[in-house]
N, C-alpha and C. Protein backbone atom coordinates (compact mmCIF):
# COMPACT_ATOMS: atom_id res chain seq x y z
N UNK A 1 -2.08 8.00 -45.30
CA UNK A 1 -1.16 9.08 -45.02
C UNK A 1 -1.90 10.35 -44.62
N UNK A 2 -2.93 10.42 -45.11
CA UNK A 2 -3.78 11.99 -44.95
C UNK A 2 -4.20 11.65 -43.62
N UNK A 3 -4.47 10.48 -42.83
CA UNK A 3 -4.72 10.41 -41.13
C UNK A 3 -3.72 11.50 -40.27
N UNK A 4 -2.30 10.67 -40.89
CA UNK A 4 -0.44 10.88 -39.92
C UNK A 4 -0.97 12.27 -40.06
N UNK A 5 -1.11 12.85 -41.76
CA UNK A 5 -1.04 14.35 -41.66
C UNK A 5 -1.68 15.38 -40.92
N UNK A 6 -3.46 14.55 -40.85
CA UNK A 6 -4.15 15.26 -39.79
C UNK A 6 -4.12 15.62 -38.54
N UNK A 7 -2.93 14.24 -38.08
CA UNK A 7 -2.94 14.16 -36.59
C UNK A 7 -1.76 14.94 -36.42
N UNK A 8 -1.11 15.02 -36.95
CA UNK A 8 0.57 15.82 -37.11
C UNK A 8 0.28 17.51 -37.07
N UNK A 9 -0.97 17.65 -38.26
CA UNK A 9 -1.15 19.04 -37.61
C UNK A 9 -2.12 19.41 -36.83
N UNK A 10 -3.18 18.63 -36.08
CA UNK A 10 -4.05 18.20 -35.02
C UNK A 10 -3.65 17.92 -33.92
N UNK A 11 -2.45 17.85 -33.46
CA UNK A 11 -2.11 16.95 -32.30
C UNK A 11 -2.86 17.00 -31.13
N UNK A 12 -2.89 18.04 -30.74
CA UNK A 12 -3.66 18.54 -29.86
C UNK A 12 -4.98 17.76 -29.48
N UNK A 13 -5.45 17.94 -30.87
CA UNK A 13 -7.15 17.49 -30.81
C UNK A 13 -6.98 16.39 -30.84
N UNK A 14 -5.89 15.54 -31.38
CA UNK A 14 -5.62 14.15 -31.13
C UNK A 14 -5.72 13.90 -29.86
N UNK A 15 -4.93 14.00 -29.03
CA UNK A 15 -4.50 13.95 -27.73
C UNK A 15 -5.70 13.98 -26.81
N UNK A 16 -7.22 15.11 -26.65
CA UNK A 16 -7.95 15.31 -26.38
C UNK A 16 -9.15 14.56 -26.34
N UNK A 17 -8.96 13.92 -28.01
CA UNK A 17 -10.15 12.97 -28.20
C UNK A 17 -9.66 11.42 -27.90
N UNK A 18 -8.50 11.41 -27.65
CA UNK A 18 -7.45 9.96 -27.07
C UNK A 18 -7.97 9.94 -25.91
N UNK A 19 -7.84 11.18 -24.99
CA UNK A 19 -8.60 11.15 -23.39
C UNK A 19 -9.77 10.96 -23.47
N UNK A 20 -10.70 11.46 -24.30
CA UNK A 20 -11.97 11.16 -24.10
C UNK A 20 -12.81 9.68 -24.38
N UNK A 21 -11.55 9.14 -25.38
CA UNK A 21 -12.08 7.80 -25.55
C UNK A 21 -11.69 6.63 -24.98
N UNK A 22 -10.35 6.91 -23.80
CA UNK A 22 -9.64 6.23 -22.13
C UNK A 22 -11.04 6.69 -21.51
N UNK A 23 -11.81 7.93 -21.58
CA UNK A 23 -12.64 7.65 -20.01
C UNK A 23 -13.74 7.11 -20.37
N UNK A 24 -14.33 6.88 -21.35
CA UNK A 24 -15.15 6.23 -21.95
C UNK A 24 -15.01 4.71 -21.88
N UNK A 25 -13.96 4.62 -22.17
CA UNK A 25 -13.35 2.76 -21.90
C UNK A 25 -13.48 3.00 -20.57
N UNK A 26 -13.36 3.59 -19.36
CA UNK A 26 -13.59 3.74 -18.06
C UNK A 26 -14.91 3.22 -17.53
N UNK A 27 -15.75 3.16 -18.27
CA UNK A 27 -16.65 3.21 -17.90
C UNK A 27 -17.54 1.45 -18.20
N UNK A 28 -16.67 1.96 -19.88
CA UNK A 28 -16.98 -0.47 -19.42
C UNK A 28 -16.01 -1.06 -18.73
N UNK A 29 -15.03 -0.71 -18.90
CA UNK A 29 -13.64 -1.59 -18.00
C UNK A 29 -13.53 -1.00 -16.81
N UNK A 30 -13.95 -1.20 -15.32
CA UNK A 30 -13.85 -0.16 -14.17
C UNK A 30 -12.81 -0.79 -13.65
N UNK A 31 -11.78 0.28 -12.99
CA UNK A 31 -10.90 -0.14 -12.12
C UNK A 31 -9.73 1.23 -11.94
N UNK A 32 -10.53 2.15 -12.95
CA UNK A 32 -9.43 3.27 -12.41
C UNK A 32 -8.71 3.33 -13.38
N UNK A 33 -7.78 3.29 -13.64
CA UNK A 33 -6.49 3.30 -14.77
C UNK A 33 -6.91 4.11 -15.99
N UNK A 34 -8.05 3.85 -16.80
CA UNK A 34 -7.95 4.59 -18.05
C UNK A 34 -8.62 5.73 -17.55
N UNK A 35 -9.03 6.20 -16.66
CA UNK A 35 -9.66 7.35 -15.82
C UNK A 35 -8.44 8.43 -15.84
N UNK A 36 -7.29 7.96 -14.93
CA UNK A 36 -6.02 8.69 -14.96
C UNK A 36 -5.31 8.91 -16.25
N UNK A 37 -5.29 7.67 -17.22
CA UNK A 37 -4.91 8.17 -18.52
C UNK A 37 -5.52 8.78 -19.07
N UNK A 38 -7.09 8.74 -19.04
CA UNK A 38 -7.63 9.70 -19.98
C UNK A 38 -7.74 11.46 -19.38
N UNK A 39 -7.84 11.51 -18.19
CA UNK A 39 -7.40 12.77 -17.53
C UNK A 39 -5.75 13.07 -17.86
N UNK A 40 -4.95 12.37 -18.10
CA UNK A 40 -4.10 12.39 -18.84
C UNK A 40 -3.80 13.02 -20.07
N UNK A 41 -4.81 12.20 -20.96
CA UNK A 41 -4.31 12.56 -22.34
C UNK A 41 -4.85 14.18 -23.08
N UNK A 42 -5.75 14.46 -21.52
CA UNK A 42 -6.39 15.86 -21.85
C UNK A 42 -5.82 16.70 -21.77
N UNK A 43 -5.10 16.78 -20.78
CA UNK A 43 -4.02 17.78 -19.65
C UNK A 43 -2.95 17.89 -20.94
N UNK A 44 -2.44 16.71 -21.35
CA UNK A 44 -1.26 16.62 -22.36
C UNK A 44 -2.01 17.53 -24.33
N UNK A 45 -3.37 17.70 -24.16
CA UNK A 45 -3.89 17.98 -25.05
C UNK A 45 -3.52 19.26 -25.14
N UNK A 46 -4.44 20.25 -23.92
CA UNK A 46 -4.26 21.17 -23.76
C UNK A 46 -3.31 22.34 -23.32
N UNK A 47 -2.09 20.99 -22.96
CA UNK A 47 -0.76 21.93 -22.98
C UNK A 47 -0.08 22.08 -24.33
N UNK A 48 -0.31 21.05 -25.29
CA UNK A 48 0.50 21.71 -26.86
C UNK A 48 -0.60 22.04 -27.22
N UNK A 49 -1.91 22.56 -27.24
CA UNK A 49 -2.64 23.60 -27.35
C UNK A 49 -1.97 24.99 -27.41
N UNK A 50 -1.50 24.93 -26.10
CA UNK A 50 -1.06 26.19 -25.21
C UNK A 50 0.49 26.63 -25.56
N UNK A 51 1.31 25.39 -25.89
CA UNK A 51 2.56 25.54 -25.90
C UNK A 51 2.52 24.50 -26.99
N UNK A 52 3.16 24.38 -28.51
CA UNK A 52 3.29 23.44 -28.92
C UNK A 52 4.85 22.76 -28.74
N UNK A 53 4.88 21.64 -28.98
CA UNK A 53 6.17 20.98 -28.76
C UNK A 53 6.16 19.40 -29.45
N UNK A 54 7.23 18.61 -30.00
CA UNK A 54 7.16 17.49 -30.64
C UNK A 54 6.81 16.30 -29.81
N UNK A 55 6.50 15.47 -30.62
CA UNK A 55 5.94 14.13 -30.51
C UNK A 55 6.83 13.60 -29.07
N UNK A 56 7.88 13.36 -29.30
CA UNK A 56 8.63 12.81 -27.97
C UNK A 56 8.15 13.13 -26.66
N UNK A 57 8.03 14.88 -26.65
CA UNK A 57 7.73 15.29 -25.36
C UNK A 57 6.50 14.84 -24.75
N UNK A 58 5.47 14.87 -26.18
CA UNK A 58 4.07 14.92 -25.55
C UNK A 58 3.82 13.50 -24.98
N UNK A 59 4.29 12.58 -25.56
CA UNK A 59 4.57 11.30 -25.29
C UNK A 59 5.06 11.06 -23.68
N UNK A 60 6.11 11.44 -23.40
CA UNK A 60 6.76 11.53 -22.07
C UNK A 60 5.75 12.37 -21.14
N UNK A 61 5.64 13.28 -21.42
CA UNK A 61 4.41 14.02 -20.60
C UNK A 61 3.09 13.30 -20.07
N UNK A 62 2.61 12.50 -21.17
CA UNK A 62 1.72 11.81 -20.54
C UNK A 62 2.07 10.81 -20.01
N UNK A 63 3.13 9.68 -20.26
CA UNK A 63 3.37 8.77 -19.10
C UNK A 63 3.91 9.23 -18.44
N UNK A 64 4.69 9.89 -17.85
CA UNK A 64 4.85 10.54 -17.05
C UNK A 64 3.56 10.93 -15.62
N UNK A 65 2.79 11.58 -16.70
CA UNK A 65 1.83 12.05 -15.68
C UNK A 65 0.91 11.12 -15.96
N UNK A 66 0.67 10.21 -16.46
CA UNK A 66 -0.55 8.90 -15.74
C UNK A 66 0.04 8.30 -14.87
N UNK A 67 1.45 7.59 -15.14
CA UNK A 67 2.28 6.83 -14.13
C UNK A 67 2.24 7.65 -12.44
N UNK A 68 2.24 8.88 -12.71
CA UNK A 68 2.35 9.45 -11.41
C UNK A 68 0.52 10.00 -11.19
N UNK A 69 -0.60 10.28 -11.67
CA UNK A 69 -1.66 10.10 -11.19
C UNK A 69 -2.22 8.85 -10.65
N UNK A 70 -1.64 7.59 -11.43
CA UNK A 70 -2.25 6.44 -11.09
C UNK A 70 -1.51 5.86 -9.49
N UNK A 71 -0.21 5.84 -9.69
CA UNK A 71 0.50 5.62 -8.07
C UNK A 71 -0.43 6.34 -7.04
N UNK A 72 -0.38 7.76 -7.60
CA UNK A 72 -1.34 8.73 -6.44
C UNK A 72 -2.47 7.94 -6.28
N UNK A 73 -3.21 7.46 -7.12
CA UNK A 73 -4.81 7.32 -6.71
C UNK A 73 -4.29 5.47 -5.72
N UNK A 74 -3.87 4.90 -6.35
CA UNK A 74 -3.72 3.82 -6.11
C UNK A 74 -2.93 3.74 -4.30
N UNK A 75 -2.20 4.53 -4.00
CA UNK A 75 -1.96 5.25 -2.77
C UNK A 75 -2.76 5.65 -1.84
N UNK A 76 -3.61 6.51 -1.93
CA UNK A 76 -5.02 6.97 -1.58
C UNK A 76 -5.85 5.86 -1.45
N UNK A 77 -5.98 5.49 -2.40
CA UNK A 77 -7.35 4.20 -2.34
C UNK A 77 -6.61 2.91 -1.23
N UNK A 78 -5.38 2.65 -1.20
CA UNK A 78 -5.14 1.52 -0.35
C UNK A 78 -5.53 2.59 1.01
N UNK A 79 -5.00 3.54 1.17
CA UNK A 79 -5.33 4.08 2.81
C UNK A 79 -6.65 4.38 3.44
N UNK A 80 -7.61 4.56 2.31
CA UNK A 80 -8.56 5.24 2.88
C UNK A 80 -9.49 3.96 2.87
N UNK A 81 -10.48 3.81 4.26
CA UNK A 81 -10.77 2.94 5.13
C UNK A 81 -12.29 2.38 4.01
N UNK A 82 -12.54 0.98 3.87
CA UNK A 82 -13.29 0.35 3.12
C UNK A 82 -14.45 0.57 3.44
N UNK A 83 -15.46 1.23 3.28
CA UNK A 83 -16.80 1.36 3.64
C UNK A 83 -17.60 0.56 3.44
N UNK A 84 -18.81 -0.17 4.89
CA UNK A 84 -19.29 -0.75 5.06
C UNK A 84 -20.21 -0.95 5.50
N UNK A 85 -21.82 -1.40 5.01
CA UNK A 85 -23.17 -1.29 5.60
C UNK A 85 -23.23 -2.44 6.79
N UNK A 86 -22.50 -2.91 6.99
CA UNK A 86 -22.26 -4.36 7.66
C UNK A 86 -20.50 -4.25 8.56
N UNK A 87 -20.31 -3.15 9.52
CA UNK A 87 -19.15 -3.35 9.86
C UNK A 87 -18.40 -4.58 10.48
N UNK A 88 -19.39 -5.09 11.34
CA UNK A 88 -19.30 -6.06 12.12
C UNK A 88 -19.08 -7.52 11.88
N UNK A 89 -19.38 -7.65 10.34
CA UNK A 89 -19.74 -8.73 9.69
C UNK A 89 -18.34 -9.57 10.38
N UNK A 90 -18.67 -10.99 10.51
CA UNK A 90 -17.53 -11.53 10.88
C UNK A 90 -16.70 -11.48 11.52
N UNK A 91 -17.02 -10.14 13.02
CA UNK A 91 -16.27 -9.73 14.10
C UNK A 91 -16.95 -9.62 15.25
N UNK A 92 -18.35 -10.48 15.38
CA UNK A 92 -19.41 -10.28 16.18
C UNK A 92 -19.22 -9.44 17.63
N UNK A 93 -17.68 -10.21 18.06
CA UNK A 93 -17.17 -9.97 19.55
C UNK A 93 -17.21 -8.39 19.33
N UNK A 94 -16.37 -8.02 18.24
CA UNK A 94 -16.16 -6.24 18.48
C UNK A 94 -17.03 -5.56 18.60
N UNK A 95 -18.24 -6.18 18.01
CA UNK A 95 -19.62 -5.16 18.50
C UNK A 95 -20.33 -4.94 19.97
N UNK A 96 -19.38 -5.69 20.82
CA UNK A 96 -20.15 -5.75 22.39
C UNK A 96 -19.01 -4.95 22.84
N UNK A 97 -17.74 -4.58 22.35
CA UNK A 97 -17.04 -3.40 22.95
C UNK A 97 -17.46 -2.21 23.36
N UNK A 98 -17.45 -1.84 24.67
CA UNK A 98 -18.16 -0.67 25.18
C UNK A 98 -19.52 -1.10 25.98
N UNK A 99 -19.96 -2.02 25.76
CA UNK A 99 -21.11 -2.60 26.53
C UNK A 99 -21.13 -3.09 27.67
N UNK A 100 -22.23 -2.48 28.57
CA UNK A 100 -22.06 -3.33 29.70
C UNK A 100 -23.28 -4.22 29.95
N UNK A 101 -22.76 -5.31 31.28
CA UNK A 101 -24.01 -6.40 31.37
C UNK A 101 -23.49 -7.00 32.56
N UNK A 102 -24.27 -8.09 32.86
CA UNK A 102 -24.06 -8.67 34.27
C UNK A 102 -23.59 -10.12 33.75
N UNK A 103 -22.39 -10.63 34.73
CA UNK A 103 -22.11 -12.01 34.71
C UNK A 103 -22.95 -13.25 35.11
N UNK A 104 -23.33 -14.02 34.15
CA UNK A 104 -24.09 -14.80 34.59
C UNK A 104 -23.77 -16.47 34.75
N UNK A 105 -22.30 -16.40 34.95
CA UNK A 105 -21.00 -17.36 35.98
C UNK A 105 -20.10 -16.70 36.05
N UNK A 106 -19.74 -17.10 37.44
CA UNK A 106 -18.72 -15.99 37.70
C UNK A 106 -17.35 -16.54 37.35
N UNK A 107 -16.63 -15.33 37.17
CA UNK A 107 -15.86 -15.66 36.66
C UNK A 107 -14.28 -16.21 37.63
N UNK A 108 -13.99 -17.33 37.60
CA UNK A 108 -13.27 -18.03 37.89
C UNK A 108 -11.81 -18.37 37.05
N UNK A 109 -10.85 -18.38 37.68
CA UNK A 109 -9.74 -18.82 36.73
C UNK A 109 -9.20 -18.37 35.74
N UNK A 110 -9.84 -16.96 36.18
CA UNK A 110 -9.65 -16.21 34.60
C UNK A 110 -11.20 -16.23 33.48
N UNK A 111 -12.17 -17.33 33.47
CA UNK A 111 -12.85 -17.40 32.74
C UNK A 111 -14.14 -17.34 33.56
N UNK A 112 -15.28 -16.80 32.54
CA UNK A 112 -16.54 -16.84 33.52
C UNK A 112 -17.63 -16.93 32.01
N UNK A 113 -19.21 -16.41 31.80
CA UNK A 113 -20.07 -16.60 30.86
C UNK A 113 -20.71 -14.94 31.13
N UNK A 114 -21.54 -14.70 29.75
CA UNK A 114 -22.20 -13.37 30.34
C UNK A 114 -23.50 -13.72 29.13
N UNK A 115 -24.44 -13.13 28.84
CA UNK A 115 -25.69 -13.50 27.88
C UNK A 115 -25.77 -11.96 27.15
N UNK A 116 -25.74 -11.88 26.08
CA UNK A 116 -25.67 -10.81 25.37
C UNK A 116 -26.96 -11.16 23.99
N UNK A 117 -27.78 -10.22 24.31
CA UNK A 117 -28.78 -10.64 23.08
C UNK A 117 -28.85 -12.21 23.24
N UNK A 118 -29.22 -13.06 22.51
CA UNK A 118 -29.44 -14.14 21.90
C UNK A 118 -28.43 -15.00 22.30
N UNK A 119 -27.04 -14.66 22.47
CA UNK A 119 -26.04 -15.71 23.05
C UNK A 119 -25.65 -15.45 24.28
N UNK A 120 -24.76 -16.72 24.58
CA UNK A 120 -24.22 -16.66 25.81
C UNK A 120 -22.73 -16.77 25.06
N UNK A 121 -22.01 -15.69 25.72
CA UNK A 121 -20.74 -15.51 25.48
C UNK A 121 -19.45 -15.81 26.64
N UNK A 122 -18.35 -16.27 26.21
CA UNK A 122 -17.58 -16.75 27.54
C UNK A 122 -16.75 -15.28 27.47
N UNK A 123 -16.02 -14.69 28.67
CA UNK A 123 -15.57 -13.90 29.18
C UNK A 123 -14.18 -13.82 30.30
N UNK A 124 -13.44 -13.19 29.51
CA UNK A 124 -12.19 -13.71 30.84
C UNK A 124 -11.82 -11.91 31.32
N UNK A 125 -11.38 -12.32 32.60
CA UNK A 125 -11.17 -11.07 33.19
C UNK A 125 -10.48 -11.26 34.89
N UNK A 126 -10.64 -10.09 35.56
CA UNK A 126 -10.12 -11.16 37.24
C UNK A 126 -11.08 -11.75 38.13
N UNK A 127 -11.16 -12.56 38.37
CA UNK A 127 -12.33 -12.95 39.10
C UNK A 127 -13.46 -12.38 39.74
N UNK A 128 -14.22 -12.81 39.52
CA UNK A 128 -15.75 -11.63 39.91
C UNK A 128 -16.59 -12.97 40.30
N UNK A 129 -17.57 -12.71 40.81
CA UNK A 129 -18.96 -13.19 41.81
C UNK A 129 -19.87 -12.94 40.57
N UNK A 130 -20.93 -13.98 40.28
CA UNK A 130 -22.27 -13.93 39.60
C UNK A 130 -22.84 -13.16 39.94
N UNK A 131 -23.72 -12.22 39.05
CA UNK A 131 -24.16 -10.95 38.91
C UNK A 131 -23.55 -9.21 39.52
N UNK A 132 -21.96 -9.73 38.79
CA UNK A 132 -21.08 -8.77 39.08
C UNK A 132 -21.39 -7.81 37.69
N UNK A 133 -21.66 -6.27 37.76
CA UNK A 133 -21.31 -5.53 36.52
C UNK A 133 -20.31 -5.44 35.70
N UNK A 134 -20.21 -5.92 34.68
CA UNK A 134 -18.57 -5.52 33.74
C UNK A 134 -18.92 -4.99 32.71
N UNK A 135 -17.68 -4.39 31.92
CA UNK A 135 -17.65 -3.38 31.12
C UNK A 135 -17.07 -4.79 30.48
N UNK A 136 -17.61 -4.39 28.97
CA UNK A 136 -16.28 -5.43 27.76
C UNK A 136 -15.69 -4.54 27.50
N UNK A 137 -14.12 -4.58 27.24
CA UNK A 137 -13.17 -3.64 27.40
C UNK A 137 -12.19 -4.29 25.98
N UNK A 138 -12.41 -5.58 25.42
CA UNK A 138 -11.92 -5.95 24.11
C UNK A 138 -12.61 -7.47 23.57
N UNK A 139 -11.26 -8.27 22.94
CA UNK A 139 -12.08 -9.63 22.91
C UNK A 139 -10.95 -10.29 21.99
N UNK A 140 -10.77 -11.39 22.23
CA UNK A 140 -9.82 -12.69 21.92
C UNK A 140 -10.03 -13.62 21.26
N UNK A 141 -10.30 -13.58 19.85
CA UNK A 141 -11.05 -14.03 19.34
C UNK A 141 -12.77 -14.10 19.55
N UNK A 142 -12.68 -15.14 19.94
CA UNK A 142 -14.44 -15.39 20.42
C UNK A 142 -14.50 -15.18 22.14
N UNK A 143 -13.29 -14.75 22.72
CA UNK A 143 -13.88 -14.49 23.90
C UNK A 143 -13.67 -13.43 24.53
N UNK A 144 -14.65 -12.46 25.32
CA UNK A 144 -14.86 -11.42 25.46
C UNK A 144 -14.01 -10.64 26.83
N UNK A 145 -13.44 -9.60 26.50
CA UNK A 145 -12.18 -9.63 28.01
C UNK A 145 -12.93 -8.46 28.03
N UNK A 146 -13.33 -8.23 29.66
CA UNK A 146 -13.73 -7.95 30.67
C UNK A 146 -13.26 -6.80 32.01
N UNK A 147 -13.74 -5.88 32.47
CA UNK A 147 -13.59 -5.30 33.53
C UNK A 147 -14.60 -5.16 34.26
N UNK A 148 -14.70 -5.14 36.19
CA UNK A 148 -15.63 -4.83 36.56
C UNK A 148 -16.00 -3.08 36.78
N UNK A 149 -17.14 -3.01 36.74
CA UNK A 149 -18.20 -1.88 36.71
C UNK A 149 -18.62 -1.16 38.31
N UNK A 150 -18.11 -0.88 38.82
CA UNK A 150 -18.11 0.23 40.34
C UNK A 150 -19.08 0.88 40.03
């Protein structure tokens, strides 16, 4: 009973050292969540600090405001673009976008070959003559679409 009583007239510091021991669990369990609750349970500390008020509110206050920090972050984090030492990984074609080079079969039928680094890549575009200049301008899966170079 002398805990309830401490925390009853502690709340505050309850609340404070509740956040501090969510960001702490943050730190073995990663994934975000007890980060926002424990920034949570601080914010909720230091407002019945500031303003006191009963158990219900402070309660609501903080889910309240984790539920709506965590949507936020979780919002943010889906939009903002995955960073990568390796963009290309597994999109080889997109890395010859913007590049130019010479056809080395021409391209016929829609389809022709061009040699890029180390491979020979197939290429579709409008018909062109062997050792015509083209720009790669996208790519179709594995094959590289093409404009000629004036």
């Amino acid at each position: 009973m002398q805990i309830v009583a401490f925390i009853a007239a502690n709340g505050h510091w309850s609340w404070i050292v509740a956040g501090l021991i969510l960001l702490g669990l943050e730190l073995v369990v990663p994934g975000g969540f007890l980060l926002w609750m424990g920034i949570s349970g601080i914010v909720v500390g230091l407002l019945t600090m500031a303003q006191p008020m009963p158990w219900p509110a402070q309660w609501l206050i903080f889910g309240v405001l984790s539920l709506l920090t965590i949507a936020l972050w979780v919002q943010w984090n889906r939009r903002r673009p995955a960073a990568s030492d390796r963009p290309y990984l597994n999109r080889r074609a997109d890395y010859f976008i913007g590049h130019e080079t010479v056809l080395e079969q021409a391209i016929e039928q829609g389809f022709g070959r061009v040699v890029l680094g180390d491979s020979v890549w197939r290429v579709s575009g409008p018909d062109l003559p062997v050792g015509q200049a083209v720009r790669i301008v996208g790519s179709n899966g594995n094959v590289l679409l093409v404009e000629p170079v004036f």
